[in-house]
Structures are given as C-alpha cells and as structure tokens.
N, C-alpha and C. Protein backbone atom coordinates (compact mmCIF):
# COMPACT_ATOMS: atom_id res chain seq x y z
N UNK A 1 0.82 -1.20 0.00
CA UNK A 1 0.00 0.00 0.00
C UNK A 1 0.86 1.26 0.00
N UNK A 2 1.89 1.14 1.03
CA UNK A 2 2.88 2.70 0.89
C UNK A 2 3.69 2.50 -0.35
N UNK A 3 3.89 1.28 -1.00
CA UNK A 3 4.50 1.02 -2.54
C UNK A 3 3.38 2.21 -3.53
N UNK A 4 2.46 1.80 -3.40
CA UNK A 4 1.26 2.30 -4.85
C UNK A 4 1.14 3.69 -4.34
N UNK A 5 1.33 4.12 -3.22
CA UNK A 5 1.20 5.72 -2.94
C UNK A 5 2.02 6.48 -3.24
N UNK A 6 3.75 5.84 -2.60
CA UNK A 6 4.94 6.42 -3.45
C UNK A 6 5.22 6.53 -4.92
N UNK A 7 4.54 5.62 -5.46
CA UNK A 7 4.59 5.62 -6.97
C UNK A 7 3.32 6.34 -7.57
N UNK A 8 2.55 6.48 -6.89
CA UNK A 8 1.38 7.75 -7.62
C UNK A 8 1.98 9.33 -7.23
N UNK A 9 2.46 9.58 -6.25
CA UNK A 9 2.93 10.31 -5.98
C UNK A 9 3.99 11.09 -6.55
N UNK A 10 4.88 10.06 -6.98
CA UNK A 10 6.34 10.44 -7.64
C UNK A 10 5.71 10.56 -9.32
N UNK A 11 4.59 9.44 -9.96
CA UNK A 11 4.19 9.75 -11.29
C UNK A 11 3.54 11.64 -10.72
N UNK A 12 2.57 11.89 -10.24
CA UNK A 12 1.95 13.43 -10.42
C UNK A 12 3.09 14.42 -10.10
N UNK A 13 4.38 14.21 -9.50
CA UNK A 13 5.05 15.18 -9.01
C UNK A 13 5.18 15.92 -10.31
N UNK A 14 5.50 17.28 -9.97
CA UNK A 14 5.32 19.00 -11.26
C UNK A 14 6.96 18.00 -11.81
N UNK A 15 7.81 17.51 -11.71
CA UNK A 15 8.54 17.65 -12.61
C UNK A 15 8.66 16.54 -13.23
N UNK A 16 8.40 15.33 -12.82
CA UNK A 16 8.26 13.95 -13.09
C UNK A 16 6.49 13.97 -14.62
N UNK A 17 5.50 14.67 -13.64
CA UNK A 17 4.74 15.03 -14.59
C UNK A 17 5.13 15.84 -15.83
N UNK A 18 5.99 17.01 -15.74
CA UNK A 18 6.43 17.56 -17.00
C UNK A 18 7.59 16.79 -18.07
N UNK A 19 7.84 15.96 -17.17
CA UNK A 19 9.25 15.35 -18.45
C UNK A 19 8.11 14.02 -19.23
N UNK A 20 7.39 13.66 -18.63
CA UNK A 20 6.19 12.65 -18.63
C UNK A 20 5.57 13.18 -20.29
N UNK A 21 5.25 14.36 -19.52
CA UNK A 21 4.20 15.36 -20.91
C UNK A 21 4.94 15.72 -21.97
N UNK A 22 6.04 15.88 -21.77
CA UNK A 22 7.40 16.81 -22.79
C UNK A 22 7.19 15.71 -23.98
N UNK A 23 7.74 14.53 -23.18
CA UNK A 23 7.48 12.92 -24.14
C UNK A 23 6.78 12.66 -25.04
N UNK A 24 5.37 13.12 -24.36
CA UNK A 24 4.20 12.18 -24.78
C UNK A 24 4.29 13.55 -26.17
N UNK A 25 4.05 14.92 -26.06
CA UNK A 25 4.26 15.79 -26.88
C UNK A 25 5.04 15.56 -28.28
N UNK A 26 6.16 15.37 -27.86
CA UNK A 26 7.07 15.09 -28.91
C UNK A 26 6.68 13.94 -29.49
N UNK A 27 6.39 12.70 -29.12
CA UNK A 27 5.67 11.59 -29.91
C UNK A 27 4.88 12.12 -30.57
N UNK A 28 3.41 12.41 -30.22
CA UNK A 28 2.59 13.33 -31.55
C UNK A 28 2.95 13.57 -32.53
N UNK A 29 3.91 15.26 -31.90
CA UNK A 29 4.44 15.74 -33.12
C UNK A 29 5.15 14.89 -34.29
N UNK A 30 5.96 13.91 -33.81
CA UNK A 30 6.95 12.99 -34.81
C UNK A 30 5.65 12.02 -35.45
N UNK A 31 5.16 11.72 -34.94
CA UNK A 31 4.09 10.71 -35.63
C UNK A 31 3.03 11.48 -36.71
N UNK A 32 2.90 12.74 -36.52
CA UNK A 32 2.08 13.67 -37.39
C UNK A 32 2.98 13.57 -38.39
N UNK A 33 4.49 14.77 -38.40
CA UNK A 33 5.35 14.50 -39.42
C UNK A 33 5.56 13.36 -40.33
N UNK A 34 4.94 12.63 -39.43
CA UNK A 34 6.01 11.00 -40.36
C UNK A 34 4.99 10.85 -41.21
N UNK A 35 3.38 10.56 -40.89
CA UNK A 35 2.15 10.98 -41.60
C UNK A 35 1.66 11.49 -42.73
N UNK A 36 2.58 13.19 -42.03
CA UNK A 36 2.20 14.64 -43.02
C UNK A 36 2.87 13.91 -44.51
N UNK A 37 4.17 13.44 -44.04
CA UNK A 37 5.02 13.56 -45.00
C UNK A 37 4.75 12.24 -46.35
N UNK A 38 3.79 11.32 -45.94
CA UNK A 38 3.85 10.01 -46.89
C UNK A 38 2.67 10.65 -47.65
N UNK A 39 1.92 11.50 -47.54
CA UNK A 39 0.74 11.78 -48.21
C UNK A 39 0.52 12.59 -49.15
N UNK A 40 0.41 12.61 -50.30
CA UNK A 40 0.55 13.63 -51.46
C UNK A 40 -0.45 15.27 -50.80
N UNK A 41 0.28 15.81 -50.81
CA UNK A 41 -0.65 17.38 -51.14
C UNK A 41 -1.49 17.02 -51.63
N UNK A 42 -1.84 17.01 -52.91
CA UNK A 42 -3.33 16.94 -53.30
C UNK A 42 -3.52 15.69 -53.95
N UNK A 43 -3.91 15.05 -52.69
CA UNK A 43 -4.93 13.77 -53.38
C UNK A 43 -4.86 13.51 -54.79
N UNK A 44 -4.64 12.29 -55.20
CA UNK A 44 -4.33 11.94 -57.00
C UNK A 44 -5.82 11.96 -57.43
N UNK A 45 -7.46 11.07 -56.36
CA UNK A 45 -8.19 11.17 -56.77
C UNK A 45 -9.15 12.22 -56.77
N UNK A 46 -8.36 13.68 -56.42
CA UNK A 46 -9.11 14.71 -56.93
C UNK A 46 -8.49 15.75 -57.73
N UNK A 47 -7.34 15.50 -58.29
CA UNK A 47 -6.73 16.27 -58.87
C UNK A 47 -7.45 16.71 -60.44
N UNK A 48 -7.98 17.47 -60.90
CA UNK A 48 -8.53 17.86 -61.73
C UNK A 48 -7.36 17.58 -63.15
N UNK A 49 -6.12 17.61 -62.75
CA UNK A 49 -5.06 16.92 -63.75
C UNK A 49 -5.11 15.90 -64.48
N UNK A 50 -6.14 14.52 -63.39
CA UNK A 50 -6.03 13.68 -63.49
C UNK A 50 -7.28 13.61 -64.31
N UNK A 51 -8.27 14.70 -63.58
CA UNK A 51 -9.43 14.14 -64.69
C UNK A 51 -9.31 14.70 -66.18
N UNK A 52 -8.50 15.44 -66.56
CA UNK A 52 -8.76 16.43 -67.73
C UNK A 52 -7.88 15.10 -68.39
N UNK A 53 -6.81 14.37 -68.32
CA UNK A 53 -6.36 13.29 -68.74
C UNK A 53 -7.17 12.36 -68.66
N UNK A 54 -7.91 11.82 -67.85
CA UNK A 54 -9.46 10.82 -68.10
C UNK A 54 -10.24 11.13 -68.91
N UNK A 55 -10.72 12.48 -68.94
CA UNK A 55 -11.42 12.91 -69.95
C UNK A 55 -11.11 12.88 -71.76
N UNK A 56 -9.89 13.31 -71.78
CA UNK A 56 -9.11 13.23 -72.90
C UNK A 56 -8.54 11.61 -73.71
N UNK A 57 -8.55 10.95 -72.47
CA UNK A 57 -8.56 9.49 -72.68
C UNK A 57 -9.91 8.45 -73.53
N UNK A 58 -10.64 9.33 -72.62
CA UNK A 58 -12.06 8.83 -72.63
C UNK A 58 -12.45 8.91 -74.11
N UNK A 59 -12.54 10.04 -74.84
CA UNK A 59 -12.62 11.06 -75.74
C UNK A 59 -12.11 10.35 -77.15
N UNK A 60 -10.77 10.64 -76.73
CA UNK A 60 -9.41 9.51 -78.08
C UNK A 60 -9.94 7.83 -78.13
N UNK A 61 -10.63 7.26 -76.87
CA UNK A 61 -10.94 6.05 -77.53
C UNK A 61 -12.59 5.66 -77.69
N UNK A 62 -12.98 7.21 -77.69
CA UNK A 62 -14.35 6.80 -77.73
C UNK A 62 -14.70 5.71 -76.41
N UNK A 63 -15.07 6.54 -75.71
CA UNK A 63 -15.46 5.79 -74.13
C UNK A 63 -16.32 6.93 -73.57
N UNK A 64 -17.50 6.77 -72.92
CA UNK A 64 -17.98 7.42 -71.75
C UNK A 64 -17.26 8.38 -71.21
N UNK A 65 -17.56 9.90 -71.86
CA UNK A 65 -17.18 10.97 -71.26
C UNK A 65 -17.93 11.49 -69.83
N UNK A 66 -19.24 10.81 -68.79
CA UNK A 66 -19.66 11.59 -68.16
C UNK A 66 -19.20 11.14 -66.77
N UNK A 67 -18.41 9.81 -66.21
CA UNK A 67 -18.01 9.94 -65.29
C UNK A 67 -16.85 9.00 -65.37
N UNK A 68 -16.70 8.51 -64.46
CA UNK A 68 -14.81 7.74 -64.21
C UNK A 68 -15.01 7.68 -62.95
N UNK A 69 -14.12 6.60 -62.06
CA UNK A 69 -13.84 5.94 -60.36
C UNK A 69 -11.99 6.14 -60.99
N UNK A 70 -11.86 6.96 -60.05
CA UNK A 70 -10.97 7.13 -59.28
C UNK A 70 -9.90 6.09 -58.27
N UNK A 71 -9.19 5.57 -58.22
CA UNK A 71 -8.76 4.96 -57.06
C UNK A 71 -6.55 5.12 -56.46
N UNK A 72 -6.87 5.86 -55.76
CA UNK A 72 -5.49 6.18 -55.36
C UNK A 72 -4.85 5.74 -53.93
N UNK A 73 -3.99 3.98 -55.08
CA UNK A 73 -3.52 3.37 -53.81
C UNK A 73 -2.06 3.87 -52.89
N UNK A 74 -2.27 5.37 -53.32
CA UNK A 74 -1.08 5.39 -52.34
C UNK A 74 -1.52 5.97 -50.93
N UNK A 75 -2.97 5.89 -50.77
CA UNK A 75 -3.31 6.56 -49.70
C UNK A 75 -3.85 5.16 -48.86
N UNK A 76 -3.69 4.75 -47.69
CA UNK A 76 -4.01 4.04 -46.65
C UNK A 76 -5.41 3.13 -46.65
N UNK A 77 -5.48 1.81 -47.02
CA UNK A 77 -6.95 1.15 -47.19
C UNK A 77 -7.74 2.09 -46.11
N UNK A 78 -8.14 2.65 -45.19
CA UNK A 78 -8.87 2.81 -44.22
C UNK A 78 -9.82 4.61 -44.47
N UNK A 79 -8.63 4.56 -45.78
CA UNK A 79 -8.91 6.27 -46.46
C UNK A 79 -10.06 6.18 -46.81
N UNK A 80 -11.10 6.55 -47.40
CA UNK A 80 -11.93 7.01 -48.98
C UNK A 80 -11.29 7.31 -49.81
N UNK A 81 -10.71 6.07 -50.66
CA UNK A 81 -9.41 6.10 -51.79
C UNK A 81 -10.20 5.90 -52.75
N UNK A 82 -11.21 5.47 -53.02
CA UNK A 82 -12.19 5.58 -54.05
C UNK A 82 -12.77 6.72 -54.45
N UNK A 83 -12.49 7.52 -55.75
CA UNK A 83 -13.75 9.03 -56.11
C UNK A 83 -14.19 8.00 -57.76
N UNK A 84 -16.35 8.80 -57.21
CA UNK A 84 -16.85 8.73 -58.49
C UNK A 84 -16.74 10.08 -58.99
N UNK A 85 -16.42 10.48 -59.96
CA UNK A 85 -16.13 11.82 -60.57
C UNK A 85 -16.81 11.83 -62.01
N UNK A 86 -17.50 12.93 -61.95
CA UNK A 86 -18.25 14.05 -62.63
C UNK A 86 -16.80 14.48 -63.55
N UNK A 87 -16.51 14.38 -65.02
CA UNK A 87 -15.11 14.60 -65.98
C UNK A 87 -15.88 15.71 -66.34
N UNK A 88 -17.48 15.87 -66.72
CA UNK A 88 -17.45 17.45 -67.22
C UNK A 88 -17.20 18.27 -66.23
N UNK A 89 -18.07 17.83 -65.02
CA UNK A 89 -18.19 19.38 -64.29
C UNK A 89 -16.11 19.17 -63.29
N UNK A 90 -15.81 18.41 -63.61
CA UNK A 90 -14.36 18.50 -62.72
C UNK A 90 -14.69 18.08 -61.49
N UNK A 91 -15.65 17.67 -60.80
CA UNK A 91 -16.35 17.70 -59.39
C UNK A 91 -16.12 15.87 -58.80
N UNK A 92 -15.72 15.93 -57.78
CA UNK A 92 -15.94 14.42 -56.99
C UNK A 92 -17.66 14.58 -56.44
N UNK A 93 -18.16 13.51 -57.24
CA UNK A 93 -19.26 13.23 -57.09
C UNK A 93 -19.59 12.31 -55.41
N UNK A 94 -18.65 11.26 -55.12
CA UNK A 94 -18.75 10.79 -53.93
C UNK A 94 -17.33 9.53 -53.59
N UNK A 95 -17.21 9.27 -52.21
CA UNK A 95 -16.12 9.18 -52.09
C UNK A 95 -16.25 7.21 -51.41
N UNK A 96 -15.40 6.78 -51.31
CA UNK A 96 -15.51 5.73 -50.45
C UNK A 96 -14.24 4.86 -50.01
N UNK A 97 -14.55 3.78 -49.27
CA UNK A 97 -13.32 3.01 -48.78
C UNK A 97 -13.50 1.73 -50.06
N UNK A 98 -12.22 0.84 -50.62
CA UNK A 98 -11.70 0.31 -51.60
C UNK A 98 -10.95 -0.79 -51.52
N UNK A 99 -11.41 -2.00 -51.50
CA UNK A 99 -9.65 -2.80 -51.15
C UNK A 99 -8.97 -3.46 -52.20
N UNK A 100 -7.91 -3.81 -51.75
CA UNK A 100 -6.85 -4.45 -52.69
C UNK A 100 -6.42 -5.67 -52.50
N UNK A 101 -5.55 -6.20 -53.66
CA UNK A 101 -5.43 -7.60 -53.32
C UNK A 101 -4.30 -8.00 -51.75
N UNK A 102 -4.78 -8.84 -51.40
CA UNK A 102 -3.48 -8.73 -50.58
C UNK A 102 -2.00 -10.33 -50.65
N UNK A 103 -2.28 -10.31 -51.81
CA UNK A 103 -1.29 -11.35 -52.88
C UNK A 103 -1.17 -12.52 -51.90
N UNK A 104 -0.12 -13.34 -51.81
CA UNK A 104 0.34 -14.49 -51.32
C UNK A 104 0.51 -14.92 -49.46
N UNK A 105 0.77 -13.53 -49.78
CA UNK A 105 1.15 -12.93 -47.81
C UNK A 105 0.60 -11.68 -47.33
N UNK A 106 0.33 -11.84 -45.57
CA UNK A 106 0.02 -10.72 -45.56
C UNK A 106 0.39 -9.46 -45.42
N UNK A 107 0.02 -8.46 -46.40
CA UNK A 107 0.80 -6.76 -46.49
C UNK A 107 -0.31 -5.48 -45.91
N UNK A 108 -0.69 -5.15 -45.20
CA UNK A 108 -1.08 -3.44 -45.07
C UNK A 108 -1.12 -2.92 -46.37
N UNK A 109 0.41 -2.94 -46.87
CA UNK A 109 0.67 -1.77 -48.07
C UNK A 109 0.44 -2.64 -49.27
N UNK A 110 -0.58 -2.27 -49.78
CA UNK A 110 -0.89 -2.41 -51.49
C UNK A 110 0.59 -2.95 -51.66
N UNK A 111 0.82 -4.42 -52.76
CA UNK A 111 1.75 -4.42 -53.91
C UNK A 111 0.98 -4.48 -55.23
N UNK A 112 1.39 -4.49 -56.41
CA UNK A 112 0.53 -4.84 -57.30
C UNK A 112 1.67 -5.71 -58.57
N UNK A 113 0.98 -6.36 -59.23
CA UNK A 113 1.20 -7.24 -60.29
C UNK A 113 0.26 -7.82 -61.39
N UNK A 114 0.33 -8.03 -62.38
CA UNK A 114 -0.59 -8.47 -63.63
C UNK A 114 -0.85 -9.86 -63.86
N UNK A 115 -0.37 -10.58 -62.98
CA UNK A 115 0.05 -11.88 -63.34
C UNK A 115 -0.79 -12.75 -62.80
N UNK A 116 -1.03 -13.91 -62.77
CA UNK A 116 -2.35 -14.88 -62.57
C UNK A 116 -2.16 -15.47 -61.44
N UNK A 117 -2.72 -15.73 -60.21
CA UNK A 117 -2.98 -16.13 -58.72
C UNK A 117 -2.08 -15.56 -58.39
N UNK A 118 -1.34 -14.11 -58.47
CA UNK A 118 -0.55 -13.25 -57.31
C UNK A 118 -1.58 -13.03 -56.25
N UNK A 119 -2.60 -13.01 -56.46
CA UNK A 119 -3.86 -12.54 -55.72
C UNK A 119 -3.30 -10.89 -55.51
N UNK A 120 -3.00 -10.17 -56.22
CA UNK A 120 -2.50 -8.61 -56.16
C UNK A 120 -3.12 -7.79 -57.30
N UNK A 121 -3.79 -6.45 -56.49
CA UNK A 121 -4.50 -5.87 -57.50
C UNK A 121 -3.46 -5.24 -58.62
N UNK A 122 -3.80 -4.73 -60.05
CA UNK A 122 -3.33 -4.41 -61.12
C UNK A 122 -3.24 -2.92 -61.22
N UNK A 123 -2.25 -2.03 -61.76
CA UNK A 123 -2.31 -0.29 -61.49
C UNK A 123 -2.65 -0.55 -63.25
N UNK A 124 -3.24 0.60 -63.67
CA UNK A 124 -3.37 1.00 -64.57
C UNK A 124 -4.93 1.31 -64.97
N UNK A 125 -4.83 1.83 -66.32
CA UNK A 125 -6.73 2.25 -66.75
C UNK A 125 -7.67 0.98 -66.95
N UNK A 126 -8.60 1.49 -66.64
CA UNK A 126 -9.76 0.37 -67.03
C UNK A 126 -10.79 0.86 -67.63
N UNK A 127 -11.26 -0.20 -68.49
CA UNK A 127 -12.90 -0.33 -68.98
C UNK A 127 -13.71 -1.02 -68.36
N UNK A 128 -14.79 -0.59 -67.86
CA UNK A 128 -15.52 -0.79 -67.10
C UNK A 128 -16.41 -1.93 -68.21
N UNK A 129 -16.60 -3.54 -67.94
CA UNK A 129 -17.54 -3.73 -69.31
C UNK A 129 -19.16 -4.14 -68.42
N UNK A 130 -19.11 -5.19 -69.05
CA UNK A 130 -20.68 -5.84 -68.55
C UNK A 130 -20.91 -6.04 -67.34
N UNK A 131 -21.92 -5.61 -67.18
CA UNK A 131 -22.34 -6.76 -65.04
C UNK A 131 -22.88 -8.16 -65.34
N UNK A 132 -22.43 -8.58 -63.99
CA UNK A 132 -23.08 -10.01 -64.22
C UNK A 132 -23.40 -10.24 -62.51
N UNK A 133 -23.50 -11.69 -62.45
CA UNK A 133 -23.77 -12.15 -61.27
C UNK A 133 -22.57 -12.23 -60.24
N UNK A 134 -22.43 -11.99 -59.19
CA UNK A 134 -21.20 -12.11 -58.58
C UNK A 134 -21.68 -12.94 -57.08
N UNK A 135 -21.04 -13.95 -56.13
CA UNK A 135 -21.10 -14.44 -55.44
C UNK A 135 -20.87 -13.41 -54.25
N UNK A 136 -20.00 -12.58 -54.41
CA UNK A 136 -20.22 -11.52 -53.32
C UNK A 136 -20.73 -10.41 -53.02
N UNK A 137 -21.42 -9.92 -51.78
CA UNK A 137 -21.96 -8.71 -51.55
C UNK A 137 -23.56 -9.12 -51.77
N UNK A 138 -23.91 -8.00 -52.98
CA UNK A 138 -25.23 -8.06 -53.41
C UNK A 138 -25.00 -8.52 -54.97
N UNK A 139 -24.20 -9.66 -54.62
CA UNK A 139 -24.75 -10.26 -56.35
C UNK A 139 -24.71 -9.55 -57.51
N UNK A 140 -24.34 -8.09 -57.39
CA UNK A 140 -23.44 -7.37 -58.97
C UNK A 140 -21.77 -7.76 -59.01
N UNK A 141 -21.49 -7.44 -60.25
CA UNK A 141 -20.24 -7.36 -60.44
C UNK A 141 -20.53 -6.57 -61.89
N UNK A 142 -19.00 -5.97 -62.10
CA UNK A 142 -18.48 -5.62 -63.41
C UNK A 142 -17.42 -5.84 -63.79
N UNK A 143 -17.10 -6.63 -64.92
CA UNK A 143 -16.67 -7.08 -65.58
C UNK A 143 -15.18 -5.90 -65.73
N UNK A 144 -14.13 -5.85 -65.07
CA UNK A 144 -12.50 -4.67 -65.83
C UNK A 144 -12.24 -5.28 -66.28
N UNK A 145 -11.61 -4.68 -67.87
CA UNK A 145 -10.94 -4.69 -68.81
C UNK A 145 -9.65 -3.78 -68.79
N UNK A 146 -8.54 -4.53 -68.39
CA UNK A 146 -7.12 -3.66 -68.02
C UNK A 146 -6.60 -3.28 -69.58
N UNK A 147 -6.35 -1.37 -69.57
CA UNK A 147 -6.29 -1.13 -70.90
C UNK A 147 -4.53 -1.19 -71.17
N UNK A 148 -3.25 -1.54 -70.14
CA UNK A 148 -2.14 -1.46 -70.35
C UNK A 148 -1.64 -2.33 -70.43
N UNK A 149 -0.83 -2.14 -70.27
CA UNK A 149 0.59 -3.32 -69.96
C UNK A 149 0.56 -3.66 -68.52
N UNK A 150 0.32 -3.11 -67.80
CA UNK A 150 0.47 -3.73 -66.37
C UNK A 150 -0.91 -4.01 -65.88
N UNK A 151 -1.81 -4.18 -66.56
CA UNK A 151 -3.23 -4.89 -65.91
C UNK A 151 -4.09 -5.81 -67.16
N UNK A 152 -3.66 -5.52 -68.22
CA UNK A 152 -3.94 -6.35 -69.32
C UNK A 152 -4.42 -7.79 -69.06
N UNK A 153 -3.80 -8.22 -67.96
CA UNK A 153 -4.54 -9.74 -67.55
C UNK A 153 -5.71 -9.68 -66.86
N UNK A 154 -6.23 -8.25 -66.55
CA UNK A 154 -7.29 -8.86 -65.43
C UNK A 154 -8.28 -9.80 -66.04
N UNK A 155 -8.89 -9.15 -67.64
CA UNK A 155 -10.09 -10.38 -67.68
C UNK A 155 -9.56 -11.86 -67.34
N UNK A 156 -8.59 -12.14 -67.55
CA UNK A 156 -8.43 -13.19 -67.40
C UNK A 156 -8.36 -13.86 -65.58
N UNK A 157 -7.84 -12.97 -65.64
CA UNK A 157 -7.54 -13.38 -63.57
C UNK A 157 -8.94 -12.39 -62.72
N UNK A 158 -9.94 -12.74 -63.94
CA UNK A 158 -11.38 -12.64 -63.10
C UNK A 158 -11.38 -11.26 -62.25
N UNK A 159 -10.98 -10.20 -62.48
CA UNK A 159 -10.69 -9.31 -61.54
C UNK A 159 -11.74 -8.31 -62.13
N UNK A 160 -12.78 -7.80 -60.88
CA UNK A 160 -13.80 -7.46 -61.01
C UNK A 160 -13.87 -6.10 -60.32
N UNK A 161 -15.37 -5.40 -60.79
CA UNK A 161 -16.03 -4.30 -59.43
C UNK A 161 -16.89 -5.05 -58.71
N UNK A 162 -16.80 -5.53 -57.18
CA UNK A 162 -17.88 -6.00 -56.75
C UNK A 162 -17.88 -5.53 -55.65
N UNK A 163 -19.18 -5.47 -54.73
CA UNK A 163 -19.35 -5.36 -53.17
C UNK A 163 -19.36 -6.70 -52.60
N UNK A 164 -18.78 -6.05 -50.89
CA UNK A 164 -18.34 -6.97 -49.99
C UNK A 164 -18.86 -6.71 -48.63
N UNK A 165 -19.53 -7.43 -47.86
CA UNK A 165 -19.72 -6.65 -46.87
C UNK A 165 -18.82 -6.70 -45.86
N UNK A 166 -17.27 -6.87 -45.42
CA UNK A 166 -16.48 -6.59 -45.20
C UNK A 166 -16.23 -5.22 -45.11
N UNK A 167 -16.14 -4.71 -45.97
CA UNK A 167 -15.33 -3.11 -46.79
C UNK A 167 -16.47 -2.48 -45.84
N UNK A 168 -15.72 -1.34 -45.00
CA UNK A 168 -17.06 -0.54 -43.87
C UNK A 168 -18.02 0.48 -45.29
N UNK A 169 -18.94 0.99 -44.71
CA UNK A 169 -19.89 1.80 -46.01
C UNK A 169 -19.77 3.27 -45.16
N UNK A 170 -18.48 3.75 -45.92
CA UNK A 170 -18.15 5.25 -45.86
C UNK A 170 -17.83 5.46 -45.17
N UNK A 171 -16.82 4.84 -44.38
CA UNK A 171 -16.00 5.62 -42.83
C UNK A 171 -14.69 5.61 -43.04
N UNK A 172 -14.26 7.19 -42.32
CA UNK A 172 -12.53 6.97 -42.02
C UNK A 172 -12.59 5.97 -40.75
N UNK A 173 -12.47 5.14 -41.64
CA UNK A 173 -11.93 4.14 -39.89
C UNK A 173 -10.38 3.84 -39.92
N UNK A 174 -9.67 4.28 -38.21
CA UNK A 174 -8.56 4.20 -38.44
C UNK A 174 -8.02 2.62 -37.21
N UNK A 175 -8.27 2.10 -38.97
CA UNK A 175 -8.83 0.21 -38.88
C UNK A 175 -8.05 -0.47 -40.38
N UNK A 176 -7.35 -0.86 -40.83
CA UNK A 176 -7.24 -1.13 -42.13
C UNK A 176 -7.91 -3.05 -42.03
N UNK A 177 -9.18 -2.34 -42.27
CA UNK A 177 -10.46 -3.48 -42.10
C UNK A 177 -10.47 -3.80 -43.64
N UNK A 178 -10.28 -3.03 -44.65
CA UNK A 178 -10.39 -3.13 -46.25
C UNK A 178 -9.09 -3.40 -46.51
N UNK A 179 -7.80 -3.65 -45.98
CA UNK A 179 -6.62 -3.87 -46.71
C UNK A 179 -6.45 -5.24 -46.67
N UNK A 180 -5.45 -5.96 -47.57
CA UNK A 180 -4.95 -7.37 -47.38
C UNK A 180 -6.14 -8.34 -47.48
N UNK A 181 -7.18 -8.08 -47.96
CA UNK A 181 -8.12 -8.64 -47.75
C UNK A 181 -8.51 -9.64 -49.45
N UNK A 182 -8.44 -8.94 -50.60
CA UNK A 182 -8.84 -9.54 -51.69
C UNK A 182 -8.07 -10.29 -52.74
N UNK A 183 -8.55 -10.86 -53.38
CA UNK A 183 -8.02 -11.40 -54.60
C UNK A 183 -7.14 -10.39 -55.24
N UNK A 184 -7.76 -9.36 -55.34
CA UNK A 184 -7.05 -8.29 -56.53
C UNK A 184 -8.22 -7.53 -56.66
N UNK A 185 -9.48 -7.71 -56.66
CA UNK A 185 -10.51 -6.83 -57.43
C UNK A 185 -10.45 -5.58 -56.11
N UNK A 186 -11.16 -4.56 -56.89
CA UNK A 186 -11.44 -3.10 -56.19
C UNK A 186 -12.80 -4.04 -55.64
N UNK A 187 -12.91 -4.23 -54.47
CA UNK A 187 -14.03 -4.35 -53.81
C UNK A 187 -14.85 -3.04 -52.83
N UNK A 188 -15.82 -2.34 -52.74
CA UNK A 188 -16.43 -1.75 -52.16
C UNK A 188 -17.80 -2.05 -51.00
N UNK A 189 -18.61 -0.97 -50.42
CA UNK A 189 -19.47 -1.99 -49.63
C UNK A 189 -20.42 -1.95 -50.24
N UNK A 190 -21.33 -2.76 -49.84
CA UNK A 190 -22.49 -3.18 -50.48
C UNK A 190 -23.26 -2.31 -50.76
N UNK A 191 -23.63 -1.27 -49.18
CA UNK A 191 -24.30 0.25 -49.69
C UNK A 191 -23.93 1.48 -50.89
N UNK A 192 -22.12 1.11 -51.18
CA UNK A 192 -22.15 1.90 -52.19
C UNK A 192 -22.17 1.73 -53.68
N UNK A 193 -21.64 0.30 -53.63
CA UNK A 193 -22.27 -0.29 -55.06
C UNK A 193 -24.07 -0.12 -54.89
N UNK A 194 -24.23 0.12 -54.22
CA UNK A 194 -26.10 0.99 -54.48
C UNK A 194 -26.31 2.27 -55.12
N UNK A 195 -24.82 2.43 -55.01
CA UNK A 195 -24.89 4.50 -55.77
C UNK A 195 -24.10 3.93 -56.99
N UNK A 196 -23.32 3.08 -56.88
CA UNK A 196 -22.46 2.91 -58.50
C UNK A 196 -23.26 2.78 -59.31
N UNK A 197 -24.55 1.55 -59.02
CA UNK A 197 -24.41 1.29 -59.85
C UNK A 197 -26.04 2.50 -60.50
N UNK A 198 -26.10 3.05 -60.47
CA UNK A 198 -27.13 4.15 -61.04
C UNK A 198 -26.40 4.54 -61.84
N UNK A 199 -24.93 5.05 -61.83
CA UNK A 199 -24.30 5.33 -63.11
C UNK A 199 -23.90 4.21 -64.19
C-alpha cells in the first residue's frame, strides 16, 4: 500500500509530470510528421489533372465521357481512396473506402502485379464492361478490362467491381479493415455499389 502511494505520488510530481508530458508531446508531433510527409498534397483522386487526362482518354478512344472511379492506392486502405467523378463538371461526385489484393502474404501496403494467382491488384486504366452475377456482396459485379501493360490480364484473372460486406460503407476508420483482404478486385461496400451502380 505505501509502494502504490509512493509511486502515484512520484508519477503526479510537477517535474516527473512535466518530463512525462514533454514525451508524450514530442511523440505526436513525430508521428504527425512521419504521416504529413507520406501523403501527397493533393490527393491523385481529386486532382482535376487527373481528370482532364481521363477525360481526354475517354474522348481519343471513344469511351464514356460523363463519369470515371478514381482509385489512389497510395493513400491508406482505411482512407476514402475511391472518387466517383463528374469529368465534365471537374467535381468528386462521392467518395468511399476500396480494397486491394493482398497477394500471397500478408501486407497493409498495397503491392501490385498483372500476373495470374498473385492474388494482387493491377495499377493501370480500365474499362468498365458488362455486369453479371457475382457471389459476393449483393450479387453485382463488373466485368475490368485492363487497358495497359500492367493490368492487361485482369479479364483473365477474373478481376472485377464488386461489393463486400467486409469493406465498412463510408467511414474513415482508423482500422485497415479493407486492406490485405482480396483477390485483386477493387471491392467496395455493399451500400455503395447501391450509388455505382445508377451510373
């Protein structure tokens, strides 16, 4: 008992308490920095750069000029790394959480590859084609068509748009509940493939 009193005592003392706080301070700050610093200034999926090049893409191959999905894996599964975007008006129409493959082992951080059972999602453009039936979520899917060199396999490695009810429906949760989780496909939640798919 005089043990737990001396030691509450000596933790509240003014100077034991201030070197205590000085600590905990400086952690913050370094953990903000380390943060500040991995994260692009301006978001890739709202950069109006990006859409005037979607748009222009869209355009040259004859594709659907009125919207485009967005997805920018350099920002944290737990983000709203998903934008549906409005290419005329320049505008993010709505935002959401997204996951990725999480290949052979388990990673936090997105890798990606083109190649068949990496289980790792693919970087590059897509065509959005047909829906069909999908076993997960609510039973949509759509059919990507990888337009490069580095996703060119998806039809083949089945890599889809589908909902999951896994993937939370619209929260910063600071949870990476959507990472490491898929085959490769952009999976979303079930409530927001309810707004996709109207477009």
């Amino acid at each position: 008992m005089i043990m737990k009193k001396w030691i509450i005592e000596f933790l509240i003392s003014p100077v034991v308490f201030s070197i205590l706080a000085t600590i905990f301070i400086l952690w913050v700050l370094s953990f903000t920095a380390c943060g500040c610093k991995k994260r692009p200034a301006t978001p890739i999926l709202t950069s109006t750069v990006k859409m005037d090049q979607a748009l222009t893409y869209a355009k040259e191959n004859k594709m659907d000029t009125t919207v485009a999905i967005f997805v920018d894996f350099s920002q944290p599964a737990w983000m709203q790394r998903m934008s549906l975007v409005d290419l005329q008006a320049k505008t993010v129409l709505s935002k959401t959480q997204v996951s990725h493959g999480m290949g052979l082992e388990f990673s936090i951080k997105p890798r990606f590859s083109n190649v068949k059972e990496s289980h790792l999602s693919s970087l590059g453009k897509y065509k959005i084609g047909d829906r069909g039936w999908s076993v997960w979520g609510i039973n949509i899917k759509y059919v990507l068509h990888g337009l490069e060199s580095t996703n060119d396999n998806a039809f083949d490695r089945n890599i889809v748009l589908h909902s999951w009810e896994v993937i939370p429906d619209n929260q910063r949760v600071r949870k990476p509940r959507s990472a490491a989780q898929g085959y490769g496909c952009p999976a979303v939640s079930n409530a927001y493939m309810q707004t996709l798919i109207k477009y």
